[in-house]
C-alpha atoms as a PDB file:
ATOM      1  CA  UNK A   1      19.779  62.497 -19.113  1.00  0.00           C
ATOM      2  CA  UNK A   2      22.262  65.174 -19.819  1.00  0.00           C
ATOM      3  CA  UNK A   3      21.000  67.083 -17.214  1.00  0.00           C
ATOM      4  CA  UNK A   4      21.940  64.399 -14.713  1.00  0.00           C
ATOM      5  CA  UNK A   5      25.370  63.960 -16.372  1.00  0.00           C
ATOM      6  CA  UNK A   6      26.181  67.747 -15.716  1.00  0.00           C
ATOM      7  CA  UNK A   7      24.754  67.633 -12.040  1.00  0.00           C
ATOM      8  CA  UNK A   8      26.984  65.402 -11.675  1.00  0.00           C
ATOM      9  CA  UNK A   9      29.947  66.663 -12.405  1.00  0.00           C
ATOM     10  CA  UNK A  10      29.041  69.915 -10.655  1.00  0.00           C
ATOM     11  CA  UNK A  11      28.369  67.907  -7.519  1.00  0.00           C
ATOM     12  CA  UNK A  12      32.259  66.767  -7.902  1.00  0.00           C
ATOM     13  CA  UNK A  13      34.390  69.877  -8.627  1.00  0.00           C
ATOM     14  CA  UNK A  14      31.696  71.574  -5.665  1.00  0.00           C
ATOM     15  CA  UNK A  15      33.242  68.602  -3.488  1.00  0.00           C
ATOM     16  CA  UNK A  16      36.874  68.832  -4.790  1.00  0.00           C
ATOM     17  CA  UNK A  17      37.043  73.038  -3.878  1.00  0.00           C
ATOM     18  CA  UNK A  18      35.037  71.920  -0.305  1.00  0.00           C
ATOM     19  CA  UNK A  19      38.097  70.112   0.118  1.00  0.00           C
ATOM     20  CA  UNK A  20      40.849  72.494  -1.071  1.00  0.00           C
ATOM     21  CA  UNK A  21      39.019  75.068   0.780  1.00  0.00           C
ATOM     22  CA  UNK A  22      39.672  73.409   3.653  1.00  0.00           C
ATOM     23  CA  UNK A  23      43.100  72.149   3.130  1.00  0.00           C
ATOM     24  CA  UNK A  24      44.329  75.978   2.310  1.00  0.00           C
ATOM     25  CA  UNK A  25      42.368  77.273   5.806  1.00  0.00           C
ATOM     26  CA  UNK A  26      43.993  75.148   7.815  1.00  0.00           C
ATOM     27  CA  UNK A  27      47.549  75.628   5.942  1.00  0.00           C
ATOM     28  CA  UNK A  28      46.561  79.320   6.360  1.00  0.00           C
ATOM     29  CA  UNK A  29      45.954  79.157  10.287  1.00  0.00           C
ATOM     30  CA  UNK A  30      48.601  77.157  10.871  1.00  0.00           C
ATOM     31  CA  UNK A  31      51.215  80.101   9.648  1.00  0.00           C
ATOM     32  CA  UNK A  32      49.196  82.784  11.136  1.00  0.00           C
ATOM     33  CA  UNK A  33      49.725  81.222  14.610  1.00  0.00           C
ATOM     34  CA  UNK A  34      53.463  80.730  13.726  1.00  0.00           C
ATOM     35  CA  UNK A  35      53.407  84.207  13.073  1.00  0.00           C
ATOM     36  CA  UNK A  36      52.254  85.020  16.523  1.00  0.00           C
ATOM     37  CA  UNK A  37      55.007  82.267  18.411  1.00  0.00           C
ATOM     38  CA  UNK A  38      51.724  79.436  19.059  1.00  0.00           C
ATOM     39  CA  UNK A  39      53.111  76.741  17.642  1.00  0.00           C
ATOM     40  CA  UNK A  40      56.639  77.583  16.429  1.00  0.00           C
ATOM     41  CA  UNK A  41      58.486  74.942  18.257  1.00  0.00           C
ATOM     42  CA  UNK A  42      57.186  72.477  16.101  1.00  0.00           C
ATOM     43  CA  UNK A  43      58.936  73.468  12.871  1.00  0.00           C
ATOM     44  CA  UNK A  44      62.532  72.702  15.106  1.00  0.00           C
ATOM     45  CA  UNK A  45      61.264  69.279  16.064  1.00  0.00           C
ATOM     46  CA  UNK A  46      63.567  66.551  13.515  1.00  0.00           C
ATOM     47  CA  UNK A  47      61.872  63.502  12.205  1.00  0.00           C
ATOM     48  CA  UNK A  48      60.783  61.146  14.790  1.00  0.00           C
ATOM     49  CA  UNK A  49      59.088  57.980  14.673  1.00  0.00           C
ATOM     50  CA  UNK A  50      56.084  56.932  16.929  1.00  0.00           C
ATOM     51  CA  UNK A  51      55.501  52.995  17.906  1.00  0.00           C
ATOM     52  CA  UNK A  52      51.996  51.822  17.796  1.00  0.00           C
ATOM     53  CA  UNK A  53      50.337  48.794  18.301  1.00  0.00           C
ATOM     54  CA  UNK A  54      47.885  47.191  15.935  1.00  0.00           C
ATOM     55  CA  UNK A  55      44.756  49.156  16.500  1.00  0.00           C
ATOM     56  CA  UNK A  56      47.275  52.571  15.799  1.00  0.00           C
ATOM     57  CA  UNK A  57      47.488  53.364  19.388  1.00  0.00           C
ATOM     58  CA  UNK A  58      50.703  54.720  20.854  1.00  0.00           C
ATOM     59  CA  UNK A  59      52.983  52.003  22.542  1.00  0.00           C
ATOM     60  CA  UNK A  60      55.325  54.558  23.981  1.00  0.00           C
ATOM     61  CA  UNK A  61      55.282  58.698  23.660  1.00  0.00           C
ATOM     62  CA  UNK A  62      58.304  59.431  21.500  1.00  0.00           C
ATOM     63  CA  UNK A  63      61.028  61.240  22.770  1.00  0.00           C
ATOM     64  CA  UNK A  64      60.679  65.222  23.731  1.00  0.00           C
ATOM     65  CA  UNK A  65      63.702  67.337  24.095  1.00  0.00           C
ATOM     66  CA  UNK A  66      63.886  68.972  27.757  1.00  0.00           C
ATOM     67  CA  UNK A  67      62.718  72.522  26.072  1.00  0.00           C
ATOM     68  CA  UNK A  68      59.094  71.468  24.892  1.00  0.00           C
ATOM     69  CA  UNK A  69      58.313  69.590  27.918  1.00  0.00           C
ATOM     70  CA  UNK A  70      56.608  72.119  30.686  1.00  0.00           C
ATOM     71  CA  UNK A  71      58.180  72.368  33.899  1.00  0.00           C
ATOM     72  CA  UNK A  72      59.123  70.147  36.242  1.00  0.00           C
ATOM     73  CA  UNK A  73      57.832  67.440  33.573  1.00  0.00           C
ATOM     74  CA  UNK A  74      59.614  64.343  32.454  1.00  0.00           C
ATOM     75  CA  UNK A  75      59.786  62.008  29.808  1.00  0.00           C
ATOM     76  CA  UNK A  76      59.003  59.286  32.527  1.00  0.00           C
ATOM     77  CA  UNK A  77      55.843  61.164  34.136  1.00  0.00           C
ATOM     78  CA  UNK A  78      54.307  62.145  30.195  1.00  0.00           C
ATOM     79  CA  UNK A  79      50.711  60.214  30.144  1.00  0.00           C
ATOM     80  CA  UNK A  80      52.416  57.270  32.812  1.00  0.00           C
ATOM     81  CA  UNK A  81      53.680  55.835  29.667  1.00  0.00           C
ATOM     82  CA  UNK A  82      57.209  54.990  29.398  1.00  0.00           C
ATOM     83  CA  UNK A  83      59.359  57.367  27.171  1.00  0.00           C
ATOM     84  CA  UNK A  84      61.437  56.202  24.432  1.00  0.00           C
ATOM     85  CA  UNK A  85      64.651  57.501  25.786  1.00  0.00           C
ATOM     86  CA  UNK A  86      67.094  56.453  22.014  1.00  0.00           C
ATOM     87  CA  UNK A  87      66.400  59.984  21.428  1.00  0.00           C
ATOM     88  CA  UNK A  88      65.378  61.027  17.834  1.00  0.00           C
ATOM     89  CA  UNK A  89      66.305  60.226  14.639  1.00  0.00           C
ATOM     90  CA  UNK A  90      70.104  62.081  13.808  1.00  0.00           C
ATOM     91  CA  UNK A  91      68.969  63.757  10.192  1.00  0.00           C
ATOM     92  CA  UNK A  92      72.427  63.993   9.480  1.00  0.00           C
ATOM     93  CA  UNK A  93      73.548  60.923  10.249  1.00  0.00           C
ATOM     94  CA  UNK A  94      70.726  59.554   7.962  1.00  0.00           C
ATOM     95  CA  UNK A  95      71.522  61.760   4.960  1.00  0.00           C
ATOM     96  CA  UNK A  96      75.023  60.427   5.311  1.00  0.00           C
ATOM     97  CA  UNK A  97      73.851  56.834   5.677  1.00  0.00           C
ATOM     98  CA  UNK A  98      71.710  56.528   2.409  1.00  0.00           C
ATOM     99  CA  UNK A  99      74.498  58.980   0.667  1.00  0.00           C
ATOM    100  CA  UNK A 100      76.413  55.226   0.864  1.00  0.00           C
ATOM    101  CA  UNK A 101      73.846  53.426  -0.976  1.00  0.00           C
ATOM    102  CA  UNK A 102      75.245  54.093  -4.727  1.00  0.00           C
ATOM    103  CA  UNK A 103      78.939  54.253  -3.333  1.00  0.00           C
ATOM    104  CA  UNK A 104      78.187  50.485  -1.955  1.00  0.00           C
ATOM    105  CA  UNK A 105      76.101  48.783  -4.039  1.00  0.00           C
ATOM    106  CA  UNK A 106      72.387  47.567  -2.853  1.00  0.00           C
ATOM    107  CA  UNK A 107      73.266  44.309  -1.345  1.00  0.00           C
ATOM    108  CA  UNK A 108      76.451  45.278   0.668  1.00  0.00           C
ATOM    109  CA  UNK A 109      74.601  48.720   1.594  1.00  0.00           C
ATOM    110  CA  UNK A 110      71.694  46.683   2.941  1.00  0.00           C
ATOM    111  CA  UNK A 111      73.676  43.641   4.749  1.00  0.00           C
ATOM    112  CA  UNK A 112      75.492  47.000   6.561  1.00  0.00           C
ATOM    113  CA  UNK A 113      72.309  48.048   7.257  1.00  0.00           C
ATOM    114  CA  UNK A 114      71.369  44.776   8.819  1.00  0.00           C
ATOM    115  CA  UNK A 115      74.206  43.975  10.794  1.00  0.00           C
ATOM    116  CA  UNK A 116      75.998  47.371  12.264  1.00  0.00           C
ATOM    117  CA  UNK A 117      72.222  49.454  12.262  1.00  0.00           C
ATOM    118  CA  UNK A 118      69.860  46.332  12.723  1.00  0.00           C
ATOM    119  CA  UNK A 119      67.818  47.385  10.451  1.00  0.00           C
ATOM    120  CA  UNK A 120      66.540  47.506   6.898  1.00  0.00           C
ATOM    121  CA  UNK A 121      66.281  51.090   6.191  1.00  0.00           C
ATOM    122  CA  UNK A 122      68.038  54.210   7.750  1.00  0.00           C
ATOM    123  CA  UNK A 123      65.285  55.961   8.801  1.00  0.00           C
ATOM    124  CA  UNK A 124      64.544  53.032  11.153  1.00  0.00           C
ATOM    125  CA  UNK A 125      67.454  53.021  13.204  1.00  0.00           C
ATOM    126  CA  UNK A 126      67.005  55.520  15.575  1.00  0.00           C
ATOM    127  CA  UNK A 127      69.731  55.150  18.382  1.00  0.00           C
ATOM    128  CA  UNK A 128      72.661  57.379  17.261  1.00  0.00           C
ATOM    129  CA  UNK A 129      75.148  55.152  18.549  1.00  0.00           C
ATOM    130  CA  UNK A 130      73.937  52.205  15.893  1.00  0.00           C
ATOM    131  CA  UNK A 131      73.725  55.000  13.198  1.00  0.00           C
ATOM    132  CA  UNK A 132      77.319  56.252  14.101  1.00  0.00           C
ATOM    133  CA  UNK A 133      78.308  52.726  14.287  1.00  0.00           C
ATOM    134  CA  UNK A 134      76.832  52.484  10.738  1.00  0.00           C
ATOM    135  CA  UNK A 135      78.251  55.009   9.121  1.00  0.00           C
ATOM    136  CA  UNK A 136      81.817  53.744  10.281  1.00  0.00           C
ATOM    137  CA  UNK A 137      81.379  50.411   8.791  1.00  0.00           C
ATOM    138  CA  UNK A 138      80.093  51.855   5.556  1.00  0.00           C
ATOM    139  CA  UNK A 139      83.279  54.407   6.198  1.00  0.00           C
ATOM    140  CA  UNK A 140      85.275  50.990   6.174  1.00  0.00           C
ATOM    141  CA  UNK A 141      83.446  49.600   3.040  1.00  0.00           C
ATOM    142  CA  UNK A 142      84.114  52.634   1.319  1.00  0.00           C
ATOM    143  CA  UNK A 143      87.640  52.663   1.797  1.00  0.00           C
ATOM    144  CA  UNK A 144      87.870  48.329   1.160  1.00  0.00           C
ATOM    145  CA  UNK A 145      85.866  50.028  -2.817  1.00  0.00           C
ATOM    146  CA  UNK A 146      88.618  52.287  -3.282  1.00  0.00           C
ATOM    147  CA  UNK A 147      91.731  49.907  -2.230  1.00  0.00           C
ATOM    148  CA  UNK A 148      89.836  47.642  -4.593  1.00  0.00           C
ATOM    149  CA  UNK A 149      89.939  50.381  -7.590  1.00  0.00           C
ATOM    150  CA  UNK A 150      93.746  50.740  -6.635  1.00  0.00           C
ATOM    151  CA  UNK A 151      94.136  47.194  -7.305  1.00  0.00           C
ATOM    152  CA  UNK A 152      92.136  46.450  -9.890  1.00  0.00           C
ATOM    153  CA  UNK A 153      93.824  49.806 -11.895  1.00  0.00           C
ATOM    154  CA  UNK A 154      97.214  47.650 -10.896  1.00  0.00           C
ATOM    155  CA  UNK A 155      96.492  44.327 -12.404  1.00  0.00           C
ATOM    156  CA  UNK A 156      94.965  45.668 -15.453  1.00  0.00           C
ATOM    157  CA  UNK A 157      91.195  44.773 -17.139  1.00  0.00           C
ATOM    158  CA  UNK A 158      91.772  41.521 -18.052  1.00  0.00           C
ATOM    159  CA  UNK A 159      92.981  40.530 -14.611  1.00  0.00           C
ATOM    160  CA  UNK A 160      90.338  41.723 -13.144  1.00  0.00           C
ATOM    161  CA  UNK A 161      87.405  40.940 -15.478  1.00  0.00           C
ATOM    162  CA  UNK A 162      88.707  37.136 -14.917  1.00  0.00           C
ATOM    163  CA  UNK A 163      88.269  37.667 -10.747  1.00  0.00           C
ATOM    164  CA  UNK A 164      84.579  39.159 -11.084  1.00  0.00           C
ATOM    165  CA  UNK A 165      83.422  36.490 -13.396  1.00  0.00           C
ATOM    166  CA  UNK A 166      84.047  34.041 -10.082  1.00  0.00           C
ATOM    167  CA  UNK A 167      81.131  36.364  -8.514  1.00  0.00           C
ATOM    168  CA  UNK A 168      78.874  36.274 -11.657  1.00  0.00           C
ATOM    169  CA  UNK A 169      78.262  40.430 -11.052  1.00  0.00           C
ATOM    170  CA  UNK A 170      78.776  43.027 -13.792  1.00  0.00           C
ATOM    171  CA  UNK A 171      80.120  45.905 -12.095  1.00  0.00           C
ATOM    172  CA  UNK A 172      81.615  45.711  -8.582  1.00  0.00           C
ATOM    173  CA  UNK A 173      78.256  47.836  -6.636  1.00  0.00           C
ATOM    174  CA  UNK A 174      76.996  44.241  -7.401  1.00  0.00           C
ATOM    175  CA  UNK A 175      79.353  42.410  -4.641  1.00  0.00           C
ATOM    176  CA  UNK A 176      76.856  40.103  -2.900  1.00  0.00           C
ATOM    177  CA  UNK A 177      78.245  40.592   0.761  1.00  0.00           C
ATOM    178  CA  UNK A 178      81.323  42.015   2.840  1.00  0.00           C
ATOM    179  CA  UNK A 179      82.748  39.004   2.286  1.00  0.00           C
ATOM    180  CA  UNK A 180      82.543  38.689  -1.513  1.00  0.00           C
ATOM    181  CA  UNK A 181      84.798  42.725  -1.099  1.00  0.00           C
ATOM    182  CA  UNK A 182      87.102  41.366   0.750  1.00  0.00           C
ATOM    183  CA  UNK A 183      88.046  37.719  -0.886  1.00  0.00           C
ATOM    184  CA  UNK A 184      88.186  39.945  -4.187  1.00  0.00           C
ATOM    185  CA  UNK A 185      90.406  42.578  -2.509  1.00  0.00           C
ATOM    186  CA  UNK A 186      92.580  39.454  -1.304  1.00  0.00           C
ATOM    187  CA  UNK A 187      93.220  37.961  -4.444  1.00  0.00           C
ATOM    188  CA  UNK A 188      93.743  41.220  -6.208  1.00  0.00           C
ATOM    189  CA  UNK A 189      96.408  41.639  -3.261  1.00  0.00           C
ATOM    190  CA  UNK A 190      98.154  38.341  -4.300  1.00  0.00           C
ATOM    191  CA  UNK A 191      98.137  38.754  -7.683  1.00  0.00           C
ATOM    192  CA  UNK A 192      99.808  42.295  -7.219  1.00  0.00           C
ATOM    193  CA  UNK A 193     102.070  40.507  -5.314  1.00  0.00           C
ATOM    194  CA  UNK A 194     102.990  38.051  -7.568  1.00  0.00           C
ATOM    195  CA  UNK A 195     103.389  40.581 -10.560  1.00  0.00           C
ATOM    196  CA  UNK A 196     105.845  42.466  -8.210  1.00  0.00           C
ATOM    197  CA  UNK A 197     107.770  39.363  -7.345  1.00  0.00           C
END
């Protein structure tokens, strides 16, 4: 019985190093041809996402910049399928876009999301003019925080403290929506203006 127990387990590390074997071969080939130019274009090539239908087949071929196509090729002509012509996904853009997450709050990061990038996540939205159009309204949000911070530093803790309890939250990244900043901003604005007149 202990023999089978052993053979066993032999059988399974033999599999798991077939495996890793074959893993580190094909990592290995992969930079020897970049060492030689076959390939290298591929490590320049952002983060792009690929539509497919329900059986995993492509929809549309993504997007190719002019450079990798051969010549006298076009998006349009590639396979007779339609190209996706939103171009790829803006890396920067993104990075800046989920830098505005903890700035924000979840729920007025995500209703941003929704209604300036129709989307839920920023990796999804891959037309740069919704990202850039994203990034100014979280621009805007940023600076409706910080006027809030102004105010709330003006009308002093107990002021303020009395204003959030309307919205139930704990800390202001916990605003429920765009609107919830900006009736809070509001009423901090007339109370400053009632302490100054």
């Amino acid at each position: 019985m202990r023999a089978l127990d052993a053979s066993g387990r032999v059988f399974s590390l033999l599999t798991s190093w077939i495996r890793w074997t074959r893993v580190l071969t094909a990592q290995a080939f992969k930079r020897a041809c970049s060492c030689f130019g076959l390939g290298r274009y591929l490590y320049r090539f952002g983060e792009t996402r690929v539509p497919l239908n329900s059986l995993g087949e492509l929809v549309a071929i993504p997007t190719l910049p002019e450079w990798a196509l051969p010549p006298g090729m076009t998006m349009a002509q590639a396979n007779g399928l339609a190209g996706d012509t939103r171009g790829p996904v803006d890396q920067r853009l993104t990075a800046e876009i989920e830098g505005f997450r903890g700035t924000l709050g979840k729920p007025i990061y995500a209703e941003i999301l929704r209604r300036a990038g129709h989307s839920a996540d920023a990796r999804d939205d891959s037309e740069r003019q919704k990202q850039k159009q994203t990034v100014e309204w979280m621009q805007a949000a940023t600076r409706g925080f910080e006027r809030l911070r102004q105010l709330a530093e003006l009308a002093g803790d107990a002021q303020f403290i009395a204003l959030t309890e309307r919205f139930k939250i704990a800390s202001v990244t916990e605003l429920p929506s765009l609107a919830a900043l900006k009736q809070l901003v509001e009423d901090l604005e007339s109370l400053a203006n009632q302490q100054v007149a």
